[in-house]
C-alpha atoms as a PDB file:
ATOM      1  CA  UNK A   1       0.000   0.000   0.000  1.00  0.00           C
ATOM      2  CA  UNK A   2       2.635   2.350   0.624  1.00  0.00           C
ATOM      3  CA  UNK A   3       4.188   1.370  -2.502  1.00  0.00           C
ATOM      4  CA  UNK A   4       1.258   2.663  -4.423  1.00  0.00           C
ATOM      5  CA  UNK A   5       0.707   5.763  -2.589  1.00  0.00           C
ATOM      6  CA  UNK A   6       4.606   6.387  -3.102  1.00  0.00           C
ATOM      7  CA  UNK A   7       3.861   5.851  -6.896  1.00  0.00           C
ATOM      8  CA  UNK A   8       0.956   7.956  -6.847  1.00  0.00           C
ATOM      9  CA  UNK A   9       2.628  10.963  -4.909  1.00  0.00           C
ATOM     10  CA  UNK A  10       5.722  10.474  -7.902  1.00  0.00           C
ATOM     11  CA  UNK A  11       3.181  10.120 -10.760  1.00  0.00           C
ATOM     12  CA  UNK A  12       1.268  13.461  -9.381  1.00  0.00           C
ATOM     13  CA  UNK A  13       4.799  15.603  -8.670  1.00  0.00           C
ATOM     14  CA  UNK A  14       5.981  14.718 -12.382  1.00  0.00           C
ATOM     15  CA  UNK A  15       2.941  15.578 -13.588  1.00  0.00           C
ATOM     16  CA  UNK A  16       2.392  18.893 -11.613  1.00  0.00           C
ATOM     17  CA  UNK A  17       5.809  20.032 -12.398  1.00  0.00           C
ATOM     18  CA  UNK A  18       5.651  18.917 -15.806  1.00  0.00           C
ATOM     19  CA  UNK A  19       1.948  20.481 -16.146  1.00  0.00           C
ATOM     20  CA  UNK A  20       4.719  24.290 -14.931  1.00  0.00           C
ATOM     21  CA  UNK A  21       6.835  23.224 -17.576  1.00  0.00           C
ATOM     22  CA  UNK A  22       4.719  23.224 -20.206  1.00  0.00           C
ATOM     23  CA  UNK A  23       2.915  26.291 -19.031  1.00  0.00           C
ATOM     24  CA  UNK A  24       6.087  28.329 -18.774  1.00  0.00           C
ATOM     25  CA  UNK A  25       7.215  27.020 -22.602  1.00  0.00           C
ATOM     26  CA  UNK A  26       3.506  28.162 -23.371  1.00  0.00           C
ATOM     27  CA  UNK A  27       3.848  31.294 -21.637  1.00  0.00           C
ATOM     28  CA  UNK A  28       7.490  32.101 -22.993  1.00  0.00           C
ATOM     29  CA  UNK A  29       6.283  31.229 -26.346  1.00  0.00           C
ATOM     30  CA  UNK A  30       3.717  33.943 -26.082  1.00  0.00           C
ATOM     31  CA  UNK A  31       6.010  36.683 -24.504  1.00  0.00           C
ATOM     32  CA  UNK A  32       7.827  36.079 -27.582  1.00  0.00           C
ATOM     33  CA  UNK A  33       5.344  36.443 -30.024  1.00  0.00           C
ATOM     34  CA  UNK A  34       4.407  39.045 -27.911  1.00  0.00           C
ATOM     35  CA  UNK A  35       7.831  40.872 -27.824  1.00  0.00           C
ATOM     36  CA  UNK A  36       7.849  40.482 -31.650  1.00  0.00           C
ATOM     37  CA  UNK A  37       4.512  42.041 -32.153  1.00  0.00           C
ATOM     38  CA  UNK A  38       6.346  44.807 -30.715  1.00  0.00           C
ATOM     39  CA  UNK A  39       9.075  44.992 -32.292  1.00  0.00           C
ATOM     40  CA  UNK A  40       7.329  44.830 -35.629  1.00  0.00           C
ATOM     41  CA  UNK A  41       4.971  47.517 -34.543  1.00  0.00           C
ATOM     42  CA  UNK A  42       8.036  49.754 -33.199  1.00  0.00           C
ATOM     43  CA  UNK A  43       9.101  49.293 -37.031  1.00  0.00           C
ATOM     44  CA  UNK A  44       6.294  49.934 -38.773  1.00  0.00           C
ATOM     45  CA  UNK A  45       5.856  53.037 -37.091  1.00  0.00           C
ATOM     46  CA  UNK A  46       9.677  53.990 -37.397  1.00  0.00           C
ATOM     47  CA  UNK A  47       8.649  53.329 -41.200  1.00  0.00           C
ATOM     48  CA  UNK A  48       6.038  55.425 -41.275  1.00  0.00           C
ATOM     49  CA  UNK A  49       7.816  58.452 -39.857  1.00  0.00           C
ATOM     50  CA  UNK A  50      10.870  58.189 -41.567  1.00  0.00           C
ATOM     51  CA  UNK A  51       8.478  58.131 -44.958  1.00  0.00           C
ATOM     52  CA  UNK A  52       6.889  61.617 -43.277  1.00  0.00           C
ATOM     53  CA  UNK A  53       9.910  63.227 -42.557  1.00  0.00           C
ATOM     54  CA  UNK A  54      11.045  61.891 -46.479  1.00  0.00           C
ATOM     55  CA  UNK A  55       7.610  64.172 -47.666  1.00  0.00           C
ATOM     56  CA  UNK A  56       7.951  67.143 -45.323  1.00  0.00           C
ATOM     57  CA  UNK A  57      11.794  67.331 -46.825  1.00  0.00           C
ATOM     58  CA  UNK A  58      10.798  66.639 -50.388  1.00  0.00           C
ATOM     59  CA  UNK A  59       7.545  69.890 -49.706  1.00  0.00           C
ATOM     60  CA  UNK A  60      10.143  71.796 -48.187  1.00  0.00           C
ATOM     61  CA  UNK A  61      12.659  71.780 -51.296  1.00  0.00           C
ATOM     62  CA  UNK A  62       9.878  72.444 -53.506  1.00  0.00           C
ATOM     63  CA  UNK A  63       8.984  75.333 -51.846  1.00  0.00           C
ATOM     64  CA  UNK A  64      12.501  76.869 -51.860  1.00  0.00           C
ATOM     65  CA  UNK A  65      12.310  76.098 -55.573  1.00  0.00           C
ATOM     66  CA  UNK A  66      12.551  79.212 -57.613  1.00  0.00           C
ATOM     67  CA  UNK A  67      10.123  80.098 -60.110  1.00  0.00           C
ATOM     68  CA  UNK A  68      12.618  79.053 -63.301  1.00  0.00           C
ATOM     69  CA  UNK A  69      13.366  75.802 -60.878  1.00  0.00           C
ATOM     70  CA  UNK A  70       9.135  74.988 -60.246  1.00  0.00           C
ATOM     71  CA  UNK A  71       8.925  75.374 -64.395  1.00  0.00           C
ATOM     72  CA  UNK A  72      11.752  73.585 -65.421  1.00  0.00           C
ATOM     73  CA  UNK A  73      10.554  70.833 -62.781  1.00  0.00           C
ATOM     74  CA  UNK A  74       7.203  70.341 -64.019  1.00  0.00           C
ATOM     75  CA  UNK A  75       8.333  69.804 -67.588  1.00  0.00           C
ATOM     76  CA  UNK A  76      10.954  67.525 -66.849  1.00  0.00           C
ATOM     77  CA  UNK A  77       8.308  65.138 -64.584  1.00  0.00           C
ATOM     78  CA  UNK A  78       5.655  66.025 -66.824  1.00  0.00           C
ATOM     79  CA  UNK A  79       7.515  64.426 -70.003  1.00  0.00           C
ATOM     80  CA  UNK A  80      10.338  62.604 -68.716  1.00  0.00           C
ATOM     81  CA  UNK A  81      13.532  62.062 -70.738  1.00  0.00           C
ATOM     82  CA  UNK A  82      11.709  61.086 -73.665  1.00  0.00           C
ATOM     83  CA  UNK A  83      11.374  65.177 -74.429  1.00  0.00           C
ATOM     84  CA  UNK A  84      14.102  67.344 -75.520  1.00  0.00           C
ATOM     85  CA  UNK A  85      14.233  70.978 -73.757  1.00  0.00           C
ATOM     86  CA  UNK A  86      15.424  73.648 -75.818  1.00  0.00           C
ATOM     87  CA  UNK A  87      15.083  76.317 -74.221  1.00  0.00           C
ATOM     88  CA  UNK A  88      12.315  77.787 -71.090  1.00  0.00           C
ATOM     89  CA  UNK A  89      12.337  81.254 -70.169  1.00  0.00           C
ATOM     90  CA  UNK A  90      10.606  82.544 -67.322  1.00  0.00           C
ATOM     91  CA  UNK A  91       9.903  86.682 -67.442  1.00  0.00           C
ATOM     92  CA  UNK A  92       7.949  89.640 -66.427  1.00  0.00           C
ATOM     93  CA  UNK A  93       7.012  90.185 -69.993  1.00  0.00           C
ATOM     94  CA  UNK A  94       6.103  88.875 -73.381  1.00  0.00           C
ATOM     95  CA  UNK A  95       8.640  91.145 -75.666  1.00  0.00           C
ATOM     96  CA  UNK A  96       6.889  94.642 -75.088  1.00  0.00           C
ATOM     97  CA  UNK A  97       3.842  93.588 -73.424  1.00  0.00           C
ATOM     98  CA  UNK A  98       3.701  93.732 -69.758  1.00  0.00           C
ATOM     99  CA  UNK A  99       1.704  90.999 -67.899  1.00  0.00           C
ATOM    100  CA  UNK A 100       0.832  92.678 -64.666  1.00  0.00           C
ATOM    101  CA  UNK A 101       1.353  90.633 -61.424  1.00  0.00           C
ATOM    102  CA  UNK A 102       1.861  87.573 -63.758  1.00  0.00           C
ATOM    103  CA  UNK A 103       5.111  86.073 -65.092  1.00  0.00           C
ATOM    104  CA  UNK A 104       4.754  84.773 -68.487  1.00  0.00           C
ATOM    105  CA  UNK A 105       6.739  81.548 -69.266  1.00  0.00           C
ATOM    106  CA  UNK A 106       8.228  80.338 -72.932  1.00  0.00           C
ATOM    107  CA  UNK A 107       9.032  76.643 -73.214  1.00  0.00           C
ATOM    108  CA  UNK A 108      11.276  75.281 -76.215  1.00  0.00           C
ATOM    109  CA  UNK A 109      10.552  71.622 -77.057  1.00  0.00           C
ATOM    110  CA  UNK A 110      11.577  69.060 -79.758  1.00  0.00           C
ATOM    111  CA  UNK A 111       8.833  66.483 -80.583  1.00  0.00           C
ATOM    112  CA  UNK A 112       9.122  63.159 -81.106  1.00  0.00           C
ATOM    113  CA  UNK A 113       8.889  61.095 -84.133  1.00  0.00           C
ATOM    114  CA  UNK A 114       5.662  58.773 -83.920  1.00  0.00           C
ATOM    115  CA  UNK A 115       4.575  56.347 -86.422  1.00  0.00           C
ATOM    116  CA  UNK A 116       2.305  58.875 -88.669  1.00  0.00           C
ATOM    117  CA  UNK A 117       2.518  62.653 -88.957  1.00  0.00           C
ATOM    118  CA  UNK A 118      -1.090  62.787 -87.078  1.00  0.00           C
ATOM    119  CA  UNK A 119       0.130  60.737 -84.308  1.00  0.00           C
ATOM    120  CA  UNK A 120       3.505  62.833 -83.930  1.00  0.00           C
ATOM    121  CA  UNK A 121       1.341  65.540 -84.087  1.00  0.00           C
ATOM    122  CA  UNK A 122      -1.365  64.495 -81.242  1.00  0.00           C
ATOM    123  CA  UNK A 123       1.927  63.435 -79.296  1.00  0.00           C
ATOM    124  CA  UNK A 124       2.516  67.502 -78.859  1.00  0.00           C
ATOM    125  CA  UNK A 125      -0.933  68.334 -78.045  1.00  0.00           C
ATOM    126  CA  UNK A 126      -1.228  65.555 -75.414  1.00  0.00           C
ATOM    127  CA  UNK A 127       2.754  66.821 -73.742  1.00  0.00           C
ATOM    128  CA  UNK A 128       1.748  70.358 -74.630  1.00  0.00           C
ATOM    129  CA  UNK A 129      -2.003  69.625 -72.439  1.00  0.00           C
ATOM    130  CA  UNK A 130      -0.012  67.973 -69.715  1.00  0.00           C
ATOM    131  CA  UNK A 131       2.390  70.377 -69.286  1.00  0.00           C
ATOM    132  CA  UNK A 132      -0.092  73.701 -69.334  1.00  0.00           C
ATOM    133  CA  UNK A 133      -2.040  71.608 -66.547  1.00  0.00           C
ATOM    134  CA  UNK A 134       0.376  71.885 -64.073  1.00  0.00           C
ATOM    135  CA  UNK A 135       2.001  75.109 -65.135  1.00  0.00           C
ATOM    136  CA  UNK A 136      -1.170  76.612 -64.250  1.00  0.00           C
ATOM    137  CA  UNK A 137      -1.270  75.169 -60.754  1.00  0.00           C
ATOM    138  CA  UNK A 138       1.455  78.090 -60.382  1.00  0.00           C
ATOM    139  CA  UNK A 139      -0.191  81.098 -58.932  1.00  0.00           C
ATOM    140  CA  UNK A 140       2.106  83.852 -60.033  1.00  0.00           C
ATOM    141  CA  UNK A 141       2.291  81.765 -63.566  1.00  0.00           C
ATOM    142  CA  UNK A 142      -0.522  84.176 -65.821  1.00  0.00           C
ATOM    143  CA  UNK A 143       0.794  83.228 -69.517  1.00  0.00           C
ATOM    144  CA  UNK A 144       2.786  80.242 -71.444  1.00  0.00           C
ATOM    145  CA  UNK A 145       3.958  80.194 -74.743  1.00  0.00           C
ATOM    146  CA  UNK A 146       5.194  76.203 -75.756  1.00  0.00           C
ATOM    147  CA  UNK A 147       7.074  76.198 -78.935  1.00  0.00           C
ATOM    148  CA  UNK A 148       7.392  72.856 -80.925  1.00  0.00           C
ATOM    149  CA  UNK A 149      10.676  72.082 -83.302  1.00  0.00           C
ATOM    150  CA  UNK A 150      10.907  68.737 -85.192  1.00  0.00           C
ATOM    151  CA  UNK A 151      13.531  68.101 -87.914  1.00  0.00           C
ATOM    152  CA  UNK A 152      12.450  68.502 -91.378  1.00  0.00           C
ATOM    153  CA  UNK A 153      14.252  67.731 -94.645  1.00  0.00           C
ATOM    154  CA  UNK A 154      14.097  70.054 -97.092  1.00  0.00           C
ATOM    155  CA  UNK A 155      14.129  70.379-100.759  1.00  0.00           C
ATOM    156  CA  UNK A 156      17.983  70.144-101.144  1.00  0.00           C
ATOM    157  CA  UNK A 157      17.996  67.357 -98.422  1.00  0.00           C
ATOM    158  CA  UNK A 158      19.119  69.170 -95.872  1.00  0.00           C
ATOM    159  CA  UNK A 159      17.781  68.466 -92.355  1.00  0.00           C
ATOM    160  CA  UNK A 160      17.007  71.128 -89.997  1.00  0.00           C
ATOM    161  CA  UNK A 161      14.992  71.650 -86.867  1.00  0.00           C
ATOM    162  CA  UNK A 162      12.008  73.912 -87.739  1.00  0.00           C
ATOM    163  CA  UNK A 163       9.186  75.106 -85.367  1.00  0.00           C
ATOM    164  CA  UNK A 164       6.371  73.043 -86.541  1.00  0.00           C
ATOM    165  CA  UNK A 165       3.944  74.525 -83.944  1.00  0.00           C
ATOM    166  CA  UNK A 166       3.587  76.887 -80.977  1.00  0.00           C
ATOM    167  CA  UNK A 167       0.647  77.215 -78.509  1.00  0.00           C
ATOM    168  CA  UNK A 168       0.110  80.246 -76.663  1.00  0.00           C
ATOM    169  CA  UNK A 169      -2.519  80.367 -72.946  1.00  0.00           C
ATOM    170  CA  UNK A 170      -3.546  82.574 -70.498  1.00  0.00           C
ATOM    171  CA  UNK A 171      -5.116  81.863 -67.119  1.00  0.00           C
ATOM    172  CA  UNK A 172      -7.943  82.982 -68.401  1.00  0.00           C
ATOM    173  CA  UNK A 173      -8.587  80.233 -70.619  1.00  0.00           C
ATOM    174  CA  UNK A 174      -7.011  77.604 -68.398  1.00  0.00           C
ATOM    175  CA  UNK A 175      -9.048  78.471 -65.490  1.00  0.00           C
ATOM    176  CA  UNK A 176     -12.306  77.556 -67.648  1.00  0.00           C
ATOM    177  CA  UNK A 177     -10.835  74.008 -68.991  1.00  0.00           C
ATOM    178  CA  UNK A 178     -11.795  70.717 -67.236  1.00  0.00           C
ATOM    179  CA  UNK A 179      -8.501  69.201 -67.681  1.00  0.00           C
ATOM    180  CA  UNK A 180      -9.664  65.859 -66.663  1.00  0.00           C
ATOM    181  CA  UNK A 181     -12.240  65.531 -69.892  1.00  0.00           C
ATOM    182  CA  UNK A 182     -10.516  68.140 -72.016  1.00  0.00           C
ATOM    183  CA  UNK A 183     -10.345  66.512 -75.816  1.00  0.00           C
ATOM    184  CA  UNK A 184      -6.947  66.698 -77.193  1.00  0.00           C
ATOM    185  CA  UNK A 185      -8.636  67.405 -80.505  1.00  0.00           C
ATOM    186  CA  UNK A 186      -9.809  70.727 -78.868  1.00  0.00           C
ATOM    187  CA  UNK A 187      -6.607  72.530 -78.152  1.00  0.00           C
ATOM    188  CA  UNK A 188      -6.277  74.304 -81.346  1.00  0.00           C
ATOM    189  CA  UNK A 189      -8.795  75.650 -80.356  1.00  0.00           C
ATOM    190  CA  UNK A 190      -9.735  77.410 -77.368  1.00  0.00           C
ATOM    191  CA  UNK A 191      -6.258  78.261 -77.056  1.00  0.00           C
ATOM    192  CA  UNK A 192      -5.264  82.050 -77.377  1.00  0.00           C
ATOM    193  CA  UNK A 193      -3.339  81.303 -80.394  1.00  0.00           C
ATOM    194  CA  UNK A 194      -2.063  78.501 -82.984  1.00  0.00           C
ATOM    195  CA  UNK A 195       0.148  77.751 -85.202  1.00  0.00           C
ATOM    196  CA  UNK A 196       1.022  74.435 -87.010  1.00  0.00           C
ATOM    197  CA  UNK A 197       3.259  73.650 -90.303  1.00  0.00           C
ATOM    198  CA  UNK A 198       2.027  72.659 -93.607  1.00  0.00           C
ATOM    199  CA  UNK A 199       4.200  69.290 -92.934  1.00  0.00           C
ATOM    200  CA  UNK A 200       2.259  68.282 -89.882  1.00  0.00           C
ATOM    201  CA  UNK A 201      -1.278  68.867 -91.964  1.00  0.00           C
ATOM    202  CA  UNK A 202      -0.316  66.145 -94.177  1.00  0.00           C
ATOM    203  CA  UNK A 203      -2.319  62.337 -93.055  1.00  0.00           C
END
């Protein structure tokens, strides 16, 4: 008898410390998972403020842009590096006409080849729309000329960039387009004036 009570008192100390064991594996198990929760969430949130402070720089540099800087920005984001700049000119005045409390910009491009003459020619609406939309966005911004060269051959063979086209805005007119439904076909013409080439009216 007092074998079995020995047994019994062995059998119920393995069990109640092994019952601890387990329940401290359990519980270390969870601190874990709980420490790692933690750590993730410490991350996440480091993330999260680093990509803040990463905006509030990037606003801040904008803002210290110049006016030249803010126009030459736009039209390199706008088009990318598929667009060659000529030339952009930021001023007070378009040759001897004052724009009051405005600054008029002139922006030089040089189009890009597409597989027809119409579609090279839709290309430069389309960059031309793009760009005017966010030139406009500009407060002090009250005029912009865009100027279009593309190389033409003439009829001695000789190739030479030509202005092909030129587009010419005021606020006044942007202000009263819808750029998000504007037609490209309608450019020519609610724009203050337009000019195209004889070689991009050919189909």
């Amino acid at each position: 008898m007092k074998k079995v009570i020995k047994w019994i008192i062995i059998i119920f100390v393995v069990l109640f410390v092994g019952s601890a064991a387990i329940a401290g594996i359990i519980e270390g198990i969870k601190g874990e998972d709980e420490d790692a929760d933690a750590v993730k969430e410490s991350s996440n949130k480091d993330e999260t403020v680093k990509k803040e402070e990463v905006k509030e720089e990037e606003e801040e540099k904008e803002e210290k842009l110049t006016l030249d800087e803010q126009v030459e920005k736009i039209v390199k984001d706008t088009l990318g590096e598929k667009t060659n700049i000529v030339e952009i000119d930021v001023r007070d005045h378009m040759g001897t006409i004052e724009i009051e409390d405005d600054k008029f910009v002139s922006i030089t491009l040089v189009g890009n080849q597409n597989l027809s003459t119409n579609m090279t020619k839709k290309g430069m609406w389309l960059d031309s729309i793009e760009v005017l939309e966010e030139m406009f966005k500009i407060e002090e911004i009250g005029k912009v000329w865009i100027e279009w060269q593309y190389p033409l051959v003439d009829k001695y063979g000789n190739e030479d960039l030509v202005e092909v086209m030129n587009i010419d805005m005021t606020r006044e007119i942007a202000d009263k387009i819808n750029w998000e439904n504007f037609p490209i076909d309608n450019l020519k013409e609610v724009v203050d004036t337009y000019y195209e080439h004889p070689a991009l009216s050919k189909k």
